[in-house]
PDB file of N, CA and C in Angstrom:
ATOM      1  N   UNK A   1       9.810   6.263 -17.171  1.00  0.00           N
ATOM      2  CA  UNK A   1       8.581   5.673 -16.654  1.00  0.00           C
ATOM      3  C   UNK A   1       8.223   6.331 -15.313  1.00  0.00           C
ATOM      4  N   UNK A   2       6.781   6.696 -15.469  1.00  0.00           N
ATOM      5  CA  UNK A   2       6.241   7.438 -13.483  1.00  0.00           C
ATOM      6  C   UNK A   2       6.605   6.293 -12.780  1.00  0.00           C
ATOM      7  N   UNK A   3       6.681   7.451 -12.039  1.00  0.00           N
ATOM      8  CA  UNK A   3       6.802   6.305 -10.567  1.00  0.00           C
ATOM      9  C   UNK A   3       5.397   6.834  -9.522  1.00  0.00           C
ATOM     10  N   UNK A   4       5.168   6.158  -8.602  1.00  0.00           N
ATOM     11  CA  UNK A   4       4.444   7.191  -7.870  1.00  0.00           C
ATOM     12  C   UNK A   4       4.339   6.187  -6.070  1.00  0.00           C
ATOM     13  N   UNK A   5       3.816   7.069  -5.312  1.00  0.00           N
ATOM     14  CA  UNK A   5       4.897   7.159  -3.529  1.00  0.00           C
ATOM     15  C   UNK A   5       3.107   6.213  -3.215  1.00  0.00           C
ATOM     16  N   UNK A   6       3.145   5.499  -2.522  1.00  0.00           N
ATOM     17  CA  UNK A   6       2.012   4.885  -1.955  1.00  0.00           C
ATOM     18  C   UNK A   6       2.336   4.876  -0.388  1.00  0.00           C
ATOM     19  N   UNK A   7       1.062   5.379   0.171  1.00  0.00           N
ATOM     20  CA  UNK A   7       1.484   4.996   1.503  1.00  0.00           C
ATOM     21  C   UNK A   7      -0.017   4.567   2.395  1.00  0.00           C
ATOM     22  N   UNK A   8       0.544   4.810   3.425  1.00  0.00           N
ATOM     23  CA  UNK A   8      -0.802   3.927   4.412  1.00  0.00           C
ATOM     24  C   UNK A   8      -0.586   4.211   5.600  1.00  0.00           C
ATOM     25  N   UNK A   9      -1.706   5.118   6.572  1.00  0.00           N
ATOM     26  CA  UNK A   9      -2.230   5.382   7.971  1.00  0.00           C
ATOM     27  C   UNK A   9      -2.195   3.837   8.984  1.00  0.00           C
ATOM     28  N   UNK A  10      -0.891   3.511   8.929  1.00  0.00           N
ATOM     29  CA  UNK A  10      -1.499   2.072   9.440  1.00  0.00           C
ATOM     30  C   UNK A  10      -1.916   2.142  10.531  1.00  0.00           C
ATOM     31  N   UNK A  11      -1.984   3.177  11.710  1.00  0.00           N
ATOM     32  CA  UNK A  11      -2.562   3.291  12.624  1.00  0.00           C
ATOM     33  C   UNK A  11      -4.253   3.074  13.012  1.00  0.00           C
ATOM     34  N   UNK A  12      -4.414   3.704  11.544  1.00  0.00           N
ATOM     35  CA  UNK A  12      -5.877   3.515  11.024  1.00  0.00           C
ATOM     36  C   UNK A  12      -6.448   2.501  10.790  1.00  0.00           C
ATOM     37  N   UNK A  13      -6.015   1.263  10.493  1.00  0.00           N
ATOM     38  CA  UNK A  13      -5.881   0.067   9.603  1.00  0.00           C
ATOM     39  C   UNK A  13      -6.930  -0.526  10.244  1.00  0.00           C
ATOM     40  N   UNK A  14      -7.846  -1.232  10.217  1.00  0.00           N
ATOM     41  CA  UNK A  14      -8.788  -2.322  10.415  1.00  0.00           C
ATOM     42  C   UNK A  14      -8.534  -3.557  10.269  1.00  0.00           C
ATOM     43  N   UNK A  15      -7.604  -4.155   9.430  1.00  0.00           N
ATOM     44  CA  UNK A  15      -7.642  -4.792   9.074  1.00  0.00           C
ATOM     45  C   UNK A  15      -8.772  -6.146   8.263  1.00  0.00           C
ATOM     46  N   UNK A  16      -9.266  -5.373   7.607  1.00  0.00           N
ATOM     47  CA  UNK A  16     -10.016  -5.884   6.569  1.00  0.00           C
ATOM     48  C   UNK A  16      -9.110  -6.811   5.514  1.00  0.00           C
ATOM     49  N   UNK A  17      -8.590  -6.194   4.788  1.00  0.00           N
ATOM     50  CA  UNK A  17      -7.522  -7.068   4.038  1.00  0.00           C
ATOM     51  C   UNK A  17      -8.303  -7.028   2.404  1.00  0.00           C
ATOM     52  N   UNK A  18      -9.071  -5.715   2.103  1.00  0.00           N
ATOM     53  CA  UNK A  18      -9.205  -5.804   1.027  1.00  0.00           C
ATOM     54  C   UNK A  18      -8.247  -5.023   0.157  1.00  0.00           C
ATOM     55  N   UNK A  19      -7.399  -4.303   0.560  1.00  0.00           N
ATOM     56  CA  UNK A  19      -5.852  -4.334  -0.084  1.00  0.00           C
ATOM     57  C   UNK A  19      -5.579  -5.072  -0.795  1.00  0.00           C
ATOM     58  N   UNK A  20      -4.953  -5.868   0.074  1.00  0.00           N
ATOM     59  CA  UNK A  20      -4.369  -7.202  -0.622  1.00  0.00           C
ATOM     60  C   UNK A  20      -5.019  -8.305  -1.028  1.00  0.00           C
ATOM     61  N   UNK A  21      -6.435  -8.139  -1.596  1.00  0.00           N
ATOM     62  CA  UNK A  21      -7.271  -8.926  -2.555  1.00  0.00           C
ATOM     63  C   UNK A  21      -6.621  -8.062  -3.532  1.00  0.00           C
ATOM     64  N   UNK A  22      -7.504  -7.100  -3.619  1.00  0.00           N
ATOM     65  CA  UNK A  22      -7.619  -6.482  -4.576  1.00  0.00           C
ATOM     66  C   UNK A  22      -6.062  -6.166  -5.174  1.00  0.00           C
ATOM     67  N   UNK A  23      -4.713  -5.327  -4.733  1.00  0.00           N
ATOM     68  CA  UNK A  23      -3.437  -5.896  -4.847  1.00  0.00           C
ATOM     69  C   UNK A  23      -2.593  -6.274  -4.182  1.00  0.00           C
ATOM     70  N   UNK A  24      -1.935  -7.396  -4.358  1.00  0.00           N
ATOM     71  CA  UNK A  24      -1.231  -8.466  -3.942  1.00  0.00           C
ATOM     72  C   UNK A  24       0.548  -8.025  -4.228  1.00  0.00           C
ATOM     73  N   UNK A  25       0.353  -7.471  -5.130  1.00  0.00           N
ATOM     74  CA  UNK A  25       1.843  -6.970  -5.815  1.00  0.00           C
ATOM     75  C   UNK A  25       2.408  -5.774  -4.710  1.00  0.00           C
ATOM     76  N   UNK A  26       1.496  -4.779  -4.303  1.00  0.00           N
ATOM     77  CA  UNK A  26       1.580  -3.499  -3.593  1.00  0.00           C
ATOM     78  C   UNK A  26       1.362  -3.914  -2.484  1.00  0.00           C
ATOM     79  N   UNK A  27       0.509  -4.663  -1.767  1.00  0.00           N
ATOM     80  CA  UNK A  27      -0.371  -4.702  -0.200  1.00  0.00           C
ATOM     81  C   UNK A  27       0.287  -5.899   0.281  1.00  0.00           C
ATOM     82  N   UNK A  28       0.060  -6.162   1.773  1.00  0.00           N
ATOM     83  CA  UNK A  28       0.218  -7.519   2.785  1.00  0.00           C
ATOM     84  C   UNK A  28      -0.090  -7.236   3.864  1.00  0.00           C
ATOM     85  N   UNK A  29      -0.197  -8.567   4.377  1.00  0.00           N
ATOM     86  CA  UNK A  29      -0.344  -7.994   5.871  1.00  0.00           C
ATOM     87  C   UNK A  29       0.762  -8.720   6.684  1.00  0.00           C
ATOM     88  N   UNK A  30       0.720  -7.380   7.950  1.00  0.00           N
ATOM     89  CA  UNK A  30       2.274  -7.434   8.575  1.00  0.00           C
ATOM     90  C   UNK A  30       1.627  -8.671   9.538  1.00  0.00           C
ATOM     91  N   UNK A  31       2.592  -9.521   9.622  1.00  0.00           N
ATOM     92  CA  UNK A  31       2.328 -11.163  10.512  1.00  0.00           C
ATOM     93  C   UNK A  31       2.138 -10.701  12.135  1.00  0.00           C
ATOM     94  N   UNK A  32       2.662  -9.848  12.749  1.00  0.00           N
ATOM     95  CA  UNK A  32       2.893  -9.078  14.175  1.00  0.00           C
ATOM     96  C   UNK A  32       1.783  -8.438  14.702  1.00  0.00           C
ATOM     97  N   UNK A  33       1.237  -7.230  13.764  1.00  0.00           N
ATOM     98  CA  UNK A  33       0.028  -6.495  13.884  1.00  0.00           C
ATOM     99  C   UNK A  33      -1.086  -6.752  13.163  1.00  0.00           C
ATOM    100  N   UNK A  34      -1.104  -7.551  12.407  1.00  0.00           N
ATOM    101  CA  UNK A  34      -1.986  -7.864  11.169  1.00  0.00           C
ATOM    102  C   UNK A  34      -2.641  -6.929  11.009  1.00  0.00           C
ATOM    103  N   UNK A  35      -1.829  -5.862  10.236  1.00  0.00           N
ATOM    104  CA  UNK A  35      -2.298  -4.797   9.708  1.00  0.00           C
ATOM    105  C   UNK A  35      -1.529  -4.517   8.004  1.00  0.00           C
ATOM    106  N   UNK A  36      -1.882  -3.677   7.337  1.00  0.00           N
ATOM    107  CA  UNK A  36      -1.716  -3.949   6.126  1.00  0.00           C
ATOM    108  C   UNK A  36      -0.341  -3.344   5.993  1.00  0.00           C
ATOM    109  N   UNK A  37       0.588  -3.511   4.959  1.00  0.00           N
ATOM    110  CA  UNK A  37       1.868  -3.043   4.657  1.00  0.00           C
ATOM    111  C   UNK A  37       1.970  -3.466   3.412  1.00  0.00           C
ATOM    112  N   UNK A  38       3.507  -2.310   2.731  1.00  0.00           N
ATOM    113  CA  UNK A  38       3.741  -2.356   1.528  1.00  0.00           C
ATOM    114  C   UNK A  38       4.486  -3.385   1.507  1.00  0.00           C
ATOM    115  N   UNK A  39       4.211  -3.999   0.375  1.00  0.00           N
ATOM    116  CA  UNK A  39       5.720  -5.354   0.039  1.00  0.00           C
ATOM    117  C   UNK A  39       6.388  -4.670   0.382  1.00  0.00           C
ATOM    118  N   UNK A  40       7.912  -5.470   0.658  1.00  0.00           N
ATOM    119  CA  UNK A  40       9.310  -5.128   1.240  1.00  0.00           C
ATOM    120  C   UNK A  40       9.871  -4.800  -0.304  1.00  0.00           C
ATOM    121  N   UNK A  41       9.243  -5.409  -1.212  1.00  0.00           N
ATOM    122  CA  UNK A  41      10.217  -4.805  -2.436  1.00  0.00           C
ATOM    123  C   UNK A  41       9.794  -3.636  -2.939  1.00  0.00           C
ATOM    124  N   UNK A  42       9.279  -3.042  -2.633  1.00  0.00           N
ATOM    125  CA  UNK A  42       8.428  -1.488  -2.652  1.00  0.00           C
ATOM    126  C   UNK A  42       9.286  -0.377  -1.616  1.00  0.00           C
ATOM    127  N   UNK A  43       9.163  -0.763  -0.735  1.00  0.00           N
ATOM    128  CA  UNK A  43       9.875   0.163   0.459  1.00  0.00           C
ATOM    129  C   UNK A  43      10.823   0.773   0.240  1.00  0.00           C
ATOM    130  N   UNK A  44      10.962   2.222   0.274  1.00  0.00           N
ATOM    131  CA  UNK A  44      12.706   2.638   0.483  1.00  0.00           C
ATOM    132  C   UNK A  44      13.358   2.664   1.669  1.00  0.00           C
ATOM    133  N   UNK A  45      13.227   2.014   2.453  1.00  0.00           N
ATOM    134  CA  UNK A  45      13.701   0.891   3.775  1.00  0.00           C
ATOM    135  C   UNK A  45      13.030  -0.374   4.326  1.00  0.00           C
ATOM    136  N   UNK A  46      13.561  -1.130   5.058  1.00  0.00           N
ATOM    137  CA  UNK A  46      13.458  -2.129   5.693  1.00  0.00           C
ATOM    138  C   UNK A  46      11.967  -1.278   6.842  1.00  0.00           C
ATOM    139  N   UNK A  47      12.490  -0.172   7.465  1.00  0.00           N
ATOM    140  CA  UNK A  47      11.709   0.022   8.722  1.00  0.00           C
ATOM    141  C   UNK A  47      10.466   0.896   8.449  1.00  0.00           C
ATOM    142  N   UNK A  48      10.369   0.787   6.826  1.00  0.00           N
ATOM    143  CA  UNK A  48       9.190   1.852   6.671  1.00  0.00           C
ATOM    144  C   UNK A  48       8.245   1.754   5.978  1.00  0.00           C
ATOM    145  N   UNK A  49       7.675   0.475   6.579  1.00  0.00           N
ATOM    146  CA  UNK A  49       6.724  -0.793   6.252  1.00  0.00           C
ATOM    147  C   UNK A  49       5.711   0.111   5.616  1.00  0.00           C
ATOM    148  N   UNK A  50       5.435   1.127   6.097  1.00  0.00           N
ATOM    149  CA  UNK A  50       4.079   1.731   5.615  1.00  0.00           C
ATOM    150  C   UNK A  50       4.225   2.747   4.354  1.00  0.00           C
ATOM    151  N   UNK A  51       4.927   2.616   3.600  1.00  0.00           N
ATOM    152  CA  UNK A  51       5.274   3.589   2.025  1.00  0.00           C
ATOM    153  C   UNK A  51       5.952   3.134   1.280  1.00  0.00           C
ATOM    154  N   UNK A  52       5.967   3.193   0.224  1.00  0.00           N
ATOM    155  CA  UNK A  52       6.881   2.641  -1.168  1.00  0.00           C
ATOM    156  C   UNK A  52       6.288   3.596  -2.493  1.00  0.00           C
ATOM    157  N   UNK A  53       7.068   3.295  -3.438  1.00  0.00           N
ATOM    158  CA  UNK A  53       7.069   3.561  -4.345  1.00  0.00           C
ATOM    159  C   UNK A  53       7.325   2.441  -5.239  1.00  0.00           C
ATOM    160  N   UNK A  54       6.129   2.976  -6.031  1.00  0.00           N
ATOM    161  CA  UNK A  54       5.813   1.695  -7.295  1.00  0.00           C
ATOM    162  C   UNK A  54       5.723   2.532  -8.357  1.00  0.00           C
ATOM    163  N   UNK A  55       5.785   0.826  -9.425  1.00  0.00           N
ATOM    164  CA  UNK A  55       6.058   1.616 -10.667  1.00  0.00           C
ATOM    165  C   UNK A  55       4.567   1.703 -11.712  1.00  0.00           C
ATOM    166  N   UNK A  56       4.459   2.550 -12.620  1.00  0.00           N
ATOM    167  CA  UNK A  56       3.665   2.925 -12.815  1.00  0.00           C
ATOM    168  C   UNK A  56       2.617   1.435 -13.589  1.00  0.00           C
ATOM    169  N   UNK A  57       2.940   0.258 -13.375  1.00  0.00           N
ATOM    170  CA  UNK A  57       2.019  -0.648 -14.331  1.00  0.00           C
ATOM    171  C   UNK A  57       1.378  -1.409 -12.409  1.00  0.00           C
ATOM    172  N   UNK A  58       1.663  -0.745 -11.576  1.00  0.00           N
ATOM    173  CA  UNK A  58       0.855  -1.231 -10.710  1.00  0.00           C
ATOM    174  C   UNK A  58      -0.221  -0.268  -9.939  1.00  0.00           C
ATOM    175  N   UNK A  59      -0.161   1.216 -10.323  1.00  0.00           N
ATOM    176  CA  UNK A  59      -0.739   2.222 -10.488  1.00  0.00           C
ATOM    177  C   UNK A  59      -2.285   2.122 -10.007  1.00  0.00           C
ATOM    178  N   UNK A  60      -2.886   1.124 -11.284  1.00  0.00           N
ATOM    179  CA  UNK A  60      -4.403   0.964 -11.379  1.00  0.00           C
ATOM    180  C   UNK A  60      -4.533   0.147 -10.035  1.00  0.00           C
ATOM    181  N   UNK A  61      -4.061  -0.854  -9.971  1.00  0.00           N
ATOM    182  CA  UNK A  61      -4.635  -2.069  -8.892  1.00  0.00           C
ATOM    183  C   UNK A  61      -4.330  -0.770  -7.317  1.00  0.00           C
ATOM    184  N   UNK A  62      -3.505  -0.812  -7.137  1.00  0.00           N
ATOM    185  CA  UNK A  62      -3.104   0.364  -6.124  1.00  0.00           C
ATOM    186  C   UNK A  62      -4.375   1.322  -5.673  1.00  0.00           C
ATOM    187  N   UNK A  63      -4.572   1.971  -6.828  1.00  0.00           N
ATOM    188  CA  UNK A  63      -6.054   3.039  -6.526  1.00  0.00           C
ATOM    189  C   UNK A  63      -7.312   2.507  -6.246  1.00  0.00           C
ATOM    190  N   UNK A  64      -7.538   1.195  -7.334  1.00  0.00           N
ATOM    191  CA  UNK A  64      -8.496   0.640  -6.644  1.00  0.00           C
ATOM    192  C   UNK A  64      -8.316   0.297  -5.268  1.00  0.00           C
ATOM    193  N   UNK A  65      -7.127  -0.225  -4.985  1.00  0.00           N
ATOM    194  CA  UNK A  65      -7.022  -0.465  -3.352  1.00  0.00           C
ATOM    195  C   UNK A  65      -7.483   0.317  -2.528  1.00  0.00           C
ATOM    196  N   UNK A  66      -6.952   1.695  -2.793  1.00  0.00           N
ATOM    197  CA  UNK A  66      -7.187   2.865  -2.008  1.00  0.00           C
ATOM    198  C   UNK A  66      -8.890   3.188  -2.047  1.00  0.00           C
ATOM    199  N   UNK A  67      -9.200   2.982  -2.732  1.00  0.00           N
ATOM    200  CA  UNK A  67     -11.032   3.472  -3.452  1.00  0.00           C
ATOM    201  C   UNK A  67     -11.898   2.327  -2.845  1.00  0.00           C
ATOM    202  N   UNK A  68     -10.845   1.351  -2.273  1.00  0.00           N
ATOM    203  CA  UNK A  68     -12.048   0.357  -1.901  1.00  0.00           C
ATOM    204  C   UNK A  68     -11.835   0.359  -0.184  1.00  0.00           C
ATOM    205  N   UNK A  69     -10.608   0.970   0.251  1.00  0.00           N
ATOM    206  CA  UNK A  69     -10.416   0.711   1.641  1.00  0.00           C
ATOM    207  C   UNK A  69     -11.265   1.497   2.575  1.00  0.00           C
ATOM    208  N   UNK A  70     -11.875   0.352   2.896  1.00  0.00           N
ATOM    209  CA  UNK A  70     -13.599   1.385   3.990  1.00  0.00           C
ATOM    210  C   UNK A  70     -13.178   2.632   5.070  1.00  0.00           C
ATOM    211  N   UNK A  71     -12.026   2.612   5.238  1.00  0.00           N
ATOM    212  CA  UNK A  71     -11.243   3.830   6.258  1.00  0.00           C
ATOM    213  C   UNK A  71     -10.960   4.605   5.832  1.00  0.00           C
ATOM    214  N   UNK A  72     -10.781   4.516   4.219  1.00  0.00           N
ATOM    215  CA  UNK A  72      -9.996   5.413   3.446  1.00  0.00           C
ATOM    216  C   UNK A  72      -8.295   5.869   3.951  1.00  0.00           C
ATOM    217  N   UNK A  73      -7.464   4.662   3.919  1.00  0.00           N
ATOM    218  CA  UNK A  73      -6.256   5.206   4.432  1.00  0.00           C
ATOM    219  C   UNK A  73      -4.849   4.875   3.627  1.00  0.00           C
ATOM    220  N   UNK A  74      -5.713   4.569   2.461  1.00  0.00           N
ATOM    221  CA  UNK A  74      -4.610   4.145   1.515  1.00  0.00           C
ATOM    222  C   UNK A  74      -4.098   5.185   0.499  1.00  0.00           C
ATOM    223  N   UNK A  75      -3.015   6.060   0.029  1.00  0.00           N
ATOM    224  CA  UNK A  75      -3.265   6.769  -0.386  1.00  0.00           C
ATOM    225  C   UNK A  75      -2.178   6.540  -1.777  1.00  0.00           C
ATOM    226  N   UNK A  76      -1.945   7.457  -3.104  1.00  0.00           N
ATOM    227  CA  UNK A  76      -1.137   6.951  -4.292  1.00  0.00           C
ATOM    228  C   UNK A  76      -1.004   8.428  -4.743  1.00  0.00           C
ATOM    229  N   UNK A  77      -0.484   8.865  -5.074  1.00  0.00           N
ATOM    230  CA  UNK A  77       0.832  10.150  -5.323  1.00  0.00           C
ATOM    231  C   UNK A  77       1.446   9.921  -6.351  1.00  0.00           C
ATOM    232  N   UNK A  78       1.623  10.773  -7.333  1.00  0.00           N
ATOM    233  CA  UNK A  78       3.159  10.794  -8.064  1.00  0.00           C
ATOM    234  C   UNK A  78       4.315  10.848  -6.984  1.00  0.00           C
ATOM    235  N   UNK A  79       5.658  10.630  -7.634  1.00  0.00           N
ATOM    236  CA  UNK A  79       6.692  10.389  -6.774  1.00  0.00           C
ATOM    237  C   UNK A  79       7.400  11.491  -7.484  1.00  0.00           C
ATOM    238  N   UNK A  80       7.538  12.579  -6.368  1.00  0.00           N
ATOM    239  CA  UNK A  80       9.095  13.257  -6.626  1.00  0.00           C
ATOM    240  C   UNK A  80      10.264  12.816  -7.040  1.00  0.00           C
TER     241      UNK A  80
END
């Protein structure tokens, strides 16, 4: 099964929060900066709030995320 690397400019972030309308499974927002981040069960660490890798049945919701974020800073990759 693909996998593929999601990540996010959170520097960039606005915090709009249409991420995590749109997905909830992939997106949140961090309680500290209220800025957007990957679920913790996504992450390949604790400290690297801003990338994960998901699996490919969350793919679609993901891109729309990215396609709808007005900054454009969401981004979705295959995963090495």
């Amino acid at each position: 099964m693909a996998k593929y690397r999601v990540w996010i400019d959170r520097d960039q972030c606005i915090s709009d929060m249409v991420c995590v309308a749109l997905c909830p499974d992939v997106f949140e927002m961090n309680p500290e900066d209220n800025k957007s981040q990957i679920v913790e069960r996504w992450r390949p660490s604790p400290d690297k709030i801003g990338e994960g890798i998901i699996p490919e049945e969350l793919k679609d919701c993901a891109e729309k995320a990215a396609e709808a974020c007005p900054v454009s800073i969401i981004h979705v990759e295959p995963a090495e």
